[in-house]
Protein backbone atom coordinates (compact mmCIF):
# COMPACT_ATOMS: atom_id res chain seq x y z
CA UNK A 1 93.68 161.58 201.64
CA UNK A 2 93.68 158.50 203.98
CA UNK A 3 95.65 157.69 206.68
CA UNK A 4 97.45 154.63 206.61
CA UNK A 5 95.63 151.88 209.61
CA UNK A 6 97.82 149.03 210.36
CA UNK A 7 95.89 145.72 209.56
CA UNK A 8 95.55 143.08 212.57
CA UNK A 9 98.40 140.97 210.06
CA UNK A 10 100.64 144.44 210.70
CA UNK A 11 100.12 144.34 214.02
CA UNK A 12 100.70 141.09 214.74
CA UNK A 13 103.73 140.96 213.45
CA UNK A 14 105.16 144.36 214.31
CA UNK A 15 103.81 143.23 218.17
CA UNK A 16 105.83 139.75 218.00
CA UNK A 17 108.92 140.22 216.07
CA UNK A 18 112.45 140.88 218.22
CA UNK A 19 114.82 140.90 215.04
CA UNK A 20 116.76 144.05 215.31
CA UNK A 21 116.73 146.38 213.07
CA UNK A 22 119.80 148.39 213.25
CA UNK A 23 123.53 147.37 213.63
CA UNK A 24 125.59 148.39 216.63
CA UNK A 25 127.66 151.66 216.36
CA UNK A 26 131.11 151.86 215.52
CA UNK A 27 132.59 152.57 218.94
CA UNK A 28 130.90 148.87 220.04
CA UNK A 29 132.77 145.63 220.07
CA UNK A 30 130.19 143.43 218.38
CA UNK A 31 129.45 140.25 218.74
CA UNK A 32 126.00 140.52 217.93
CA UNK A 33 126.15 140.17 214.42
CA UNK A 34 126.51 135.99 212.36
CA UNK A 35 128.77 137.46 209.97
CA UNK A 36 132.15 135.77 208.94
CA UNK A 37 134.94 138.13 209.57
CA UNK A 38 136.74 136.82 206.97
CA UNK A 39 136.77 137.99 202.82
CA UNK A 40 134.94 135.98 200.52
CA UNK A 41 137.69 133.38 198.90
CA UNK A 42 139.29 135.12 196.04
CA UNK A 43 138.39 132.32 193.09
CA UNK A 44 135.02 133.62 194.12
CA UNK A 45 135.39 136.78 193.70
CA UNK A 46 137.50 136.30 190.47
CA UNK A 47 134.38 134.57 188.75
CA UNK A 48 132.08 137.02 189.64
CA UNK A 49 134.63 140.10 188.12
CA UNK A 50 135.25 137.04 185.05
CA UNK A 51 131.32 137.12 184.93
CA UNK A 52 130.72 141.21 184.80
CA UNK A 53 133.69 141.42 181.78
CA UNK A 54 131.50 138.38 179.99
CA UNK A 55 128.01 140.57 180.06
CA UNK A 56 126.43 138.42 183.18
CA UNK A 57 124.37 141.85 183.66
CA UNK A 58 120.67 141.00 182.57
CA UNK A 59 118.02 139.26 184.19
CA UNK A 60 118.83 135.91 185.18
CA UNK A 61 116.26 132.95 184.51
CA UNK A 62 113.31 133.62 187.11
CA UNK A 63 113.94 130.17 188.98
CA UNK A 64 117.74 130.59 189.03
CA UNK A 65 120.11 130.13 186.44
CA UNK A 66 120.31 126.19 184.73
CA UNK A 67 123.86 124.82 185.37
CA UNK A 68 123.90 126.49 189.18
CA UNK A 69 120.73 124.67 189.86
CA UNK A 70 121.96 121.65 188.54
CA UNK A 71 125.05 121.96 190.19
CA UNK A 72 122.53 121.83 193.43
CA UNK A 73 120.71 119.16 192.76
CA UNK A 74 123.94 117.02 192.10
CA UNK A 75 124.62 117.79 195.60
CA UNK A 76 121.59 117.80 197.41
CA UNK A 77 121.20 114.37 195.49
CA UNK A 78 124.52 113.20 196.79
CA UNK A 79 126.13 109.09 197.42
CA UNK A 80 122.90 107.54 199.65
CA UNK A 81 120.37 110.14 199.22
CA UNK A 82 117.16 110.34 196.23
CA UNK A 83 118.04 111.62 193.50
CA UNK A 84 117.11 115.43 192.43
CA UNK A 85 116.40 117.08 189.57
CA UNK A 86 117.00 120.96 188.92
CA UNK A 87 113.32 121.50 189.16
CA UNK A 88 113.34 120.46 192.68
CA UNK A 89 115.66 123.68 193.00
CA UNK A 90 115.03 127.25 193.53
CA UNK A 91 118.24 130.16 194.03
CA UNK A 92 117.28 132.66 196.03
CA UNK A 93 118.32 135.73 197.80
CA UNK A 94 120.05 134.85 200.26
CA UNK A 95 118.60 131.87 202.46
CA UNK A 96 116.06 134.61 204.25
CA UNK A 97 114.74 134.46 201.05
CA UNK A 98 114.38 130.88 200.57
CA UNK A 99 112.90 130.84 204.23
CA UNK A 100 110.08 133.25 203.04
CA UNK A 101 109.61 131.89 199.70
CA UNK A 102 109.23 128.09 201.49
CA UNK A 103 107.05 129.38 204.24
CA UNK A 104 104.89 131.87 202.38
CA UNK A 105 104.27 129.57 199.51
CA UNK A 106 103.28 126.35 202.24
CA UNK A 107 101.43 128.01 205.30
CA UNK A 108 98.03 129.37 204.97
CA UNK A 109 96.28 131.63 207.19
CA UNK A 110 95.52 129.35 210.62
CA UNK A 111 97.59 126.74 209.85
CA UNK A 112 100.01 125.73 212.85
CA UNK A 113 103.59 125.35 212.72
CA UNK A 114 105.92 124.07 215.34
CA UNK A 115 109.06 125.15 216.18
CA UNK A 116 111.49 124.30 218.74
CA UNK A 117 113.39 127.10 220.76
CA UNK A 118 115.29 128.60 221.48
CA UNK A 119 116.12 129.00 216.80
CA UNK A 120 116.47 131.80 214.33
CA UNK A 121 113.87 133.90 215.03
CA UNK A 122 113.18 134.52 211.44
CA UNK A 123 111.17 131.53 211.14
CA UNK A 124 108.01 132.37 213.57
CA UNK A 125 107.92 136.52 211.91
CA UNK A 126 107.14 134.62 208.44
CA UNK A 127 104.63 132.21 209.58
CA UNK A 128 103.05 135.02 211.01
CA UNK A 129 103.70 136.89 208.07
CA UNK A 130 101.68 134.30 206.25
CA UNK A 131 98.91 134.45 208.93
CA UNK A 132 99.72 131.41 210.56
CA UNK A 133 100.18 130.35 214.30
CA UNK A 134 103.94 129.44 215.32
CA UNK A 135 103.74 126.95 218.12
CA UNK A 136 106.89 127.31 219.99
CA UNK A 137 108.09 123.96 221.77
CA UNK A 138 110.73 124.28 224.51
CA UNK A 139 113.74 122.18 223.86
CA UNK A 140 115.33 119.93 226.63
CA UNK A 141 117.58 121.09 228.78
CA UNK A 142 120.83 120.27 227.25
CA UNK A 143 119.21 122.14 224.43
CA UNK A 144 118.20 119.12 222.28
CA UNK A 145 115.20 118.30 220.05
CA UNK A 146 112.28 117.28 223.10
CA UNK A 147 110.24 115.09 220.22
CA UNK A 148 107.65 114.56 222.98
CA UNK A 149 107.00 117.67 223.25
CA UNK A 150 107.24 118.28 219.29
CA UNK A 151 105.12 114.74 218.91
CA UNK A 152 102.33 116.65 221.48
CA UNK A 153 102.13 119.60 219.34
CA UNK A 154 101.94 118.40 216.25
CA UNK A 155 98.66 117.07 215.62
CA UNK A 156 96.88 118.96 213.11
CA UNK A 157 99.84 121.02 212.54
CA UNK A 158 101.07 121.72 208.75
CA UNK A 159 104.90 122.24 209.54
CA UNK A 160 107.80 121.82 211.82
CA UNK A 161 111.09 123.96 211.24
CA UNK A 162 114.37 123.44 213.22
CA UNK A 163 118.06 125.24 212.40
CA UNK A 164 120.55 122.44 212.78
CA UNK A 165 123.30 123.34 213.41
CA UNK A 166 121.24 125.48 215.46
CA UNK A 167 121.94 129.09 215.57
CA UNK A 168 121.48 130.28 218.71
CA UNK A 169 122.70 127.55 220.56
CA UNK A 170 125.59 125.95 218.48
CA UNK A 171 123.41 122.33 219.14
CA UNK A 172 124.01 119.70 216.58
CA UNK A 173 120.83 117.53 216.42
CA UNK A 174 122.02 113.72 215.84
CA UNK A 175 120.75 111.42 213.54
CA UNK A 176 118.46 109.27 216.17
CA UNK A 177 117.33 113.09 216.45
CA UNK A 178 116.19 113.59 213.19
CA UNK A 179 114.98 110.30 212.42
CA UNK A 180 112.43 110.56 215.73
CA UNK A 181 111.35 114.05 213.89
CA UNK A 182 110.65 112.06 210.72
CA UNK A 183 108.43 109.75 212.52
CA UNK A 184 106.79 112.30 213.91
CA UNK A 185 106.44 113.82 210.41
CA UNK A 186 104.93 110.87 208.97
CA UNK A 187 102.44 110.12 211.97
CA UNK A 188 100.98 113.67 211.43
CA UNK A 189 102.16 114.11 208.02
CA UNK A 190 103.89 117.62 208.33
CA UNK A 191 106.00 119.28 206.41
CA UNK A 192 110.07 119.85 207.55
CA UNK A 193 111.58 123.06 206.96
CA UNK A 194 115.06 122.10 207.63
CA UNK A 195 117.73 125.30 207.82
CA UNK A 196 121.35 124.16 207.27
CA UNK A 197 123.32 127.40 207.01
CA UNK A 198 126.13 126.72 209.46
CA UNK A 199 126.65 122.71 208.07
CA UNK A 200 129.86 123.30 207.36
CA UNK A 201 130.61 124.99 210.83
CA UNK A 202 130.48 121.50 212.77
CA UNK A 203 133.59 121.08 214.90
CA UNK A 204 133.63 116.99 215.06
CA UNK A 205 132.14 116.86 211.35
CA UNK A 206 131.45 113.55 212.14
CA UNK A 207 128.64 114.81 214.25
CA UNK A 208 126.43 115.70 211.32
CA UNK A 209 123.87 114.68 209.14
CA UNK A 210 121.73 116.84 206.66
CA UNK A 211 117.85 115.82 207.11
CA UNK A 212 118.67 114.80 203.30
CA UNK A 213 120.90 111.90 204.71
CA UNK A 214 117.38 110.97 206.40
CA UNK A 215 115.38 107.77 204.55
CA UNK A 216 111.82 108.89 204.25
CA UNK A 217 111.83 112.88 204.70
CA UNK A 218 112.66 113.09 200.88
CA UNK A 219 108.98 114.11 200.18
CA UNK A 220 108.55 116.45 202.39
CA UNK A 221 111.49 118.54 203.96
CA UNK A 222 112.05 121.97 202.67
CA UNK A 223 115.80 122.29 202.24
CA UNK A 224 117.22 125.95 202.93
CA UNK A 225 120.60 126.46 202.36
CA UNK A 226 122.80 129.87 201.81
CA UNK A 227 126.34 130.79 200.42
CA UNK A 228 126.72 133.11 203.46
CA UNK A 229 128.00 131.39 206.28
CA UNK A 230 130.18 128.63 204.59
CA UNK A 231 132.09 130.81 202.06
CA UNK A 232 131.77 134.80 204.06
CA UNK A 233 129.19 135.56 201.08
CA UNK A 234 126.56 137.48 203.74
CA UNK A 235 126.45 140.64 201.31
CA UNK A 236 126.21 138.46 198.19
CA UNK A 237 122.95 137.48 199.16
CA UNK A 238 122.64 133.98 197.60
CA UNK A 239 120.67 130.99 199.14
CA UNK A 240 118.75 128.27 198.00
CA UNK A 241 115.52 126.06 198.79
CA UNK A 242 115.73 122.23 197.41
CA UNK A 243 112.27 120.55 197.80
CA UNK A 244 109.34 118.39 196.11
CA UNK A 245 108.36 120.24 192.63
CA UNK A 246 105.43 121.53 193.13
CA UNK A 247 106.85 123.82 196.67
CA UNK A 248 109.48 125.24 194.22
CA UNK A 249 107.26 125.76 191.44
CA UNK A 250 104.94 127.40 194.15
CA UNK A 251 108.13 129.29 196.62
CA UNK A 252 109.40 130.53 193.07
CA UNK A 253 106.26 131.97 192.29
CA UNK A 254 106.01 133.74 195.59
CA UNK A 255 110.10 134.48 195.31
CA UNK A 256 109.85 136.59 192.19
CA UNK A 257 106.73 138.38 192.95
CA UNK A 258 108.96 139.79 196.11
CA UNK A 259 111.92 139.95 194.64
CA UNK A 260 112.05 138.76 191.30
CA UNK A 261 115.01 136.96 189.95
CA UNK A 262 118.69 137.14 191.59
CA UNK A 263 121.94 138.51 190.53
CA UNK A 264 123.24 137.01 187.42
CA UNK A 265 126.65 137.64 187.62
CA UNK A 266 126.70 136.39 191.71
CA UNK A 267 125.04 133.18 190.46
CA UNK A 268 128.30 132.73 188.50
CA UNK A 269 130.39 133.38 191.51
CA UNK A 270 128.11 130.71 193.43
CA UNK A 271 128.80 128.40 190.73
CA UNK A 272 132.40 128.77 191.65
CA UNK A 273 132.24 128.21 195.19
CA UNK A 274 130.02 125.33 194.94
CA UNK A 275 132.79 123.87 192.37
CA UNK A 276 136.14 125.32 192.93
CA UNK A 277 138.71 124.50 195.78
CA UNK A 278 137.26 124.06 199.40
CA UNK A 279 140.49 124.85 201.58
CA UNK A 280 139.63 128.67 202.54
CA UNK A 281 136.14 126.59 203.73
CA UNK A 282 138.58 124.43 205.81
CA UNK A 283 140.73 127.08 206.60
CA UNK A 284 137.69 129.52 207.99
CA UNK A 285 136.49 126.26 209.91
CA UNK A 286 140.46 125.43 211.98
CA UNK A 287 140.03 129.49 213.17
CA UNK A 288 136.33 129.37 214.29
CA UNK A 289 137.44 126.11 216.24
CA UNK A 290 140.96 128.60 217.64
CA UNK A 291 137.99 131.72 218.60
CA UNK A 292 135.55 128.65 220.42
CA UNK A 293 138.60 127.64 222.99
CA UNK A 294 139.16 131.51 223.56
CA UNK A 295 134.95 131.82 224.15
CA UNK A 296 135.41 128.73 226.56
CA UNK A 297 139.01 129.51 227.90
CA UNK A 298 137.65 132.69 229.05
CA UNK A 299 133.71 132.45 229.90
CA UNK A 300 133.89 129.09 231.16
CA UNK A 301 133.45 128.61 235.14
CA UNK A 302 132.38 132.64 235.91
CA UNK A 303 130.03 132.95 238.11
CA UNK A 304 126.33 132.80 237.79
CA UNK A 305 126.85 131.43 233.91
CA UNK A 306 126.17 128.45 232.11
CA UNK A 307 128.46 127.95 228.94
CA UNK A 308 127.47 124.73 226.47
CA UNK A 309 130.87 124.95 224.42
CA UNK A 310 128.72 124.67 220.83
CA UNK A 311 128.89 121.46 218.67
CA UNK A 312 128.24 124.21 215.48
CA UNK A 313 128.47 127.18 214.20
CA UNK A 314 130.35 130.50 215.89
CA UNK A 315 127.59 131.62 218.31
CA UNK A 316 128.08 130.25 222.33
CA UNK A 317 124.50 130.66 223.74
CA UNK A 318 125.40 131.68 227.52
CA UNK A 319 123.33 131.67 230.79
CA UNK A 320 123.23 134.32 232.70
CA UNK A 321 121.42 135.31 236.25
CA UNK A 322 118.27 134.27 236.40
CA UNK A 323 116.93 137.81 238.42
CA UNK A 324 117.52 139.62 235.25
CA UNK A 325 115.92 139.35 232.03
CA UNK A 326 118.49 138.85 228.57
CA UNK A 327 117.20 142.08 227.47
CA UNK A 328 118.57 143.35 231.16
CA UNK A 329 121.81 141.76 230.37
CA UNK A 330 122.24 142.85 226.69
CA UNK A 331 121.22 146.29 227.43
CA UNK A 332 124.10 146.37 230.61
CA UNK A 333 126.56 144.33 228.02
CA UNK A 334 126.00 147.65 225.68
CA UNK A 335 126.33 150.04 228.04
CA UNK A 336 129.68 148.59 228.83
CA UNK A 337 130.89 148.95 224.98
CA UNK A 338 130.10 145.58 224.02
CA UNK A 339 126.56 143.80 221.93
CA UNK A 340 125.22 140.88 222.28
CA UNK A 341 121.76 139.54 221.59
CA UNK A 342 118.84 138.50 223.96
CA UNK A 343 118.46 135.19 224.41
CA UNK A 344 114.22 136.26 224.22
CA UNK A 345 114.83 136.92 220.73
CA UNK A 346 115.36 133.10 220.03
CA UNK A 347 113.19 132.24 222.39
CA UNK A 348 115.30 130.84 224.86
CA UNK A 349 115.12 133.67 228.11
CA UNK A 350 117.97 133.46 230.70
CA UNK A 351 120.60 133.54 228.06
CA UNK A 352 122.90 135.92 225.23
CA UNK A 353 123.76 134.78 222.36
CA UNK A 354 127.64 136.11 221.25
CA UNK A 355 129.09 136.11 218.14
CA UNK A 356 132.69 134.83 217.76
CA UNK A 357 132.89 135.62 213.49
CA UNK A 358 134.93 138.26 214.21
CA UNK A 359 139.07 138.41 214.47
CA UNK A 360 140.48 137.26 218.03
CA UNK A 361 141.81 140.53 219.48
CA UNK A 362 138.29 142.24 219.43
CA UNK A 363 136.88 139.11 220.53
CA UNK A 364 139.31 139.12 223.14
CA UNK A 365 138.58 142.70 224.23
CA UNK A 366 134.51 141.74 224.26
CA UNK A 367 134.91 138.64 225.86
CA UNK A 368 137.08 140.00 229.50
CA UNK A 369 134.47 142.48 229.47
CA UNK A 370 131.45 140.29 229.95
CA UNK A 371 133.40 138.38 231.87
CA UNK A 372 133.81 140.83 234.30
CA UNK A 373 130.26 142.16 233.88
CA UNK A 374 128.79 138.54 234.65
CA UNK A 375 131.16 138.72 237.93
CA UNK A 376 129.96 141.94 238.71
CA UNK A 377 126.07 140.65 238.49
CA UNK A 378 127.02 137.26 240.28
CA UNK A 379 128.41 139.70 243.27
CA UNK A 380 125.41 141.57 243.52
């Protein structure tokens, strides 16, 4: 019998990769984890139940089922954008998935792609899963896009991939933003993975634009979008890629040799969301902006921090003292009953990433505690 030898591929990614793999115990106050507090919408949750009683229990179609994808490509081919076409659309399990199925299916092994940081670290594990090289490109220091430093790294490069809003930071790139990164894209002619899961999580909405408001990036940004975050569907696991043809026809062959196709019956629920009322969406949004003041009310101004008071979604991406590392400070956070994530994870050292998707008297509780940890290290 033969023992199992990790490949250099195993390695490298088991040797690179600081995505945790295990929640925090129950006597923690989290705030470590980006998932919305709140209970999926009940019309949701009605159509899903509706779609079980109808016999929504076999396998859906491989690519995601027909009037859901349409559905998506109405939208993704919105008033001012190019039109889309359902085969320009690929459902997916959960946006992870559409992540994987976009990179996997794009990079090959050696190919570079850039990514600014601090971002989701998911996005450098699957280029490496895919054997390629991610090229991480400090942001500025007010935690916007540096397209110098993104135009100096990209030649011979075969993608860039930002999170906007970005999670961990809460930055909202601006238009002037992403059209720079389009130029950039054209000069070099990359490809633009383009994550959008927290779009709806924008506190001066008129602040955002999709890179599919962008003239010009229609032919080659890979769209990834997810359920989660905008409608408290994390354990649903339903996301979507929208991008040129031939990457869906490619990311769906990749996507259903992983996982094959998704959930029938939560594809009907999706359907709903997508379609039915949008004031829980607005509702969620008006208590994320009441749980930011309370993050700034109460972090704001202590000693030896930095708090940007995010633009998007519920993470505040705070700086901490320099003389200790963010593993340091989320391994002294957890010792004093509360998680928080390492800013090294995102690639952004010096800082923690918090979660405020949970209910405001545990965020409460979590937040006077770091604030009196960060005092304590400031006094020391």
């Amino acid at each position: 019998m033969t023992a199992f030898t990790s490949s250099d591929r195993v390695r490298e990614v088991l040797r690179h990769s600081l995505r945790p793999s295990t929640r925090p115990p129950a006597d923690v106050i989290s705030l470590a984890s980006g998932e919305p507090d709140f209970a999926t919408p009940e019309h949701i949750r009605t159509a899903h139940a509706a779609a079980v009683e109808a016999g929504a229990t076999h396998y859906a179609a491989w690519n995601g089922a027909p009037d859901l994808r349409e559905a998506l490509a109405r939208q993704a081919g919105g008033p001012g954008r190019p039109g889309r076409g359902a085969d320009q659309v690929l459902v997916t399990h959960g946006g992870s998935g559409a992540l994987a199925a976009a990179i996997l299916a794009c990079v090959d092994p050696g190919d570079r792609v850039v990514i600014p940081v601090p971002t989701y670290s998911l996005y450098a594990d699957l280029v490496r899963m895919a054997g390629g090289e991610p090229v991480l490109v400090p942001q500025r220091d007010d935690l916007h896009l540096d397209l110098d430093a993104v135009a100096a790294a990209a030649p011979g490069a075969r993608m860039v991939a930002i999170c906007n809003p970005c999670n961990p930071t809460g930055v909202v790139y601006s238009a002037e933003e992403l059209e720079g990164l389009r130029d950039i894209a054209e000069r070099h002619d990359l490809l633009v993975l383009a994550d959008e899961a927290y779009d709806q999580i924008v506190y001066d909405p008129r602040r955002f634009t999709s890179v599919l408001d962008i003239p010009g990036l229609a032919e080659r940004v890979l769209y990834v979008q997810t359920f989660s975050k905008t409608y408290a569907m994390t354990g649903w696991r339903i996301g979507y890629l929208v991008a040129p043809p031939d990457v869906v026809a490619a990311a769906a062959v990749v996507h259903t040799r992983m996982a094959g196709p998704l959930n029938t019956a939560v594809q009907h629920a999706a359907l709903a969301a997508l379609t039915g009322p949008q004031e829980t969406v607005r509702q969620m949004l008006d208590e994320y902006r009441e749980r930011r003041e309370l993050v700034t009310r109460l972090l704001d101004g202590v000693p030896g921090t930095r708090l940007r008071a995010p633009d998007g979604t519920f993470y505040a991406f705070v700086g901490h003292d320099p003389r200790l590392t963010s593993v340091q400070v989320a391994a002294t956070a957890r010792e004093r009953g509360v998680a928080v994530r390492p800013g090294s994870e995102f690639g952004g050292e010096g800082s923690v990433r918090l979660s405020f998707a949970t209910d405001r008297e545990t965020l409460t509780k979590g937040l006077l505690i770091l604030r009196d940890m960060f005092e304590d290290m400031a006094t020391v």
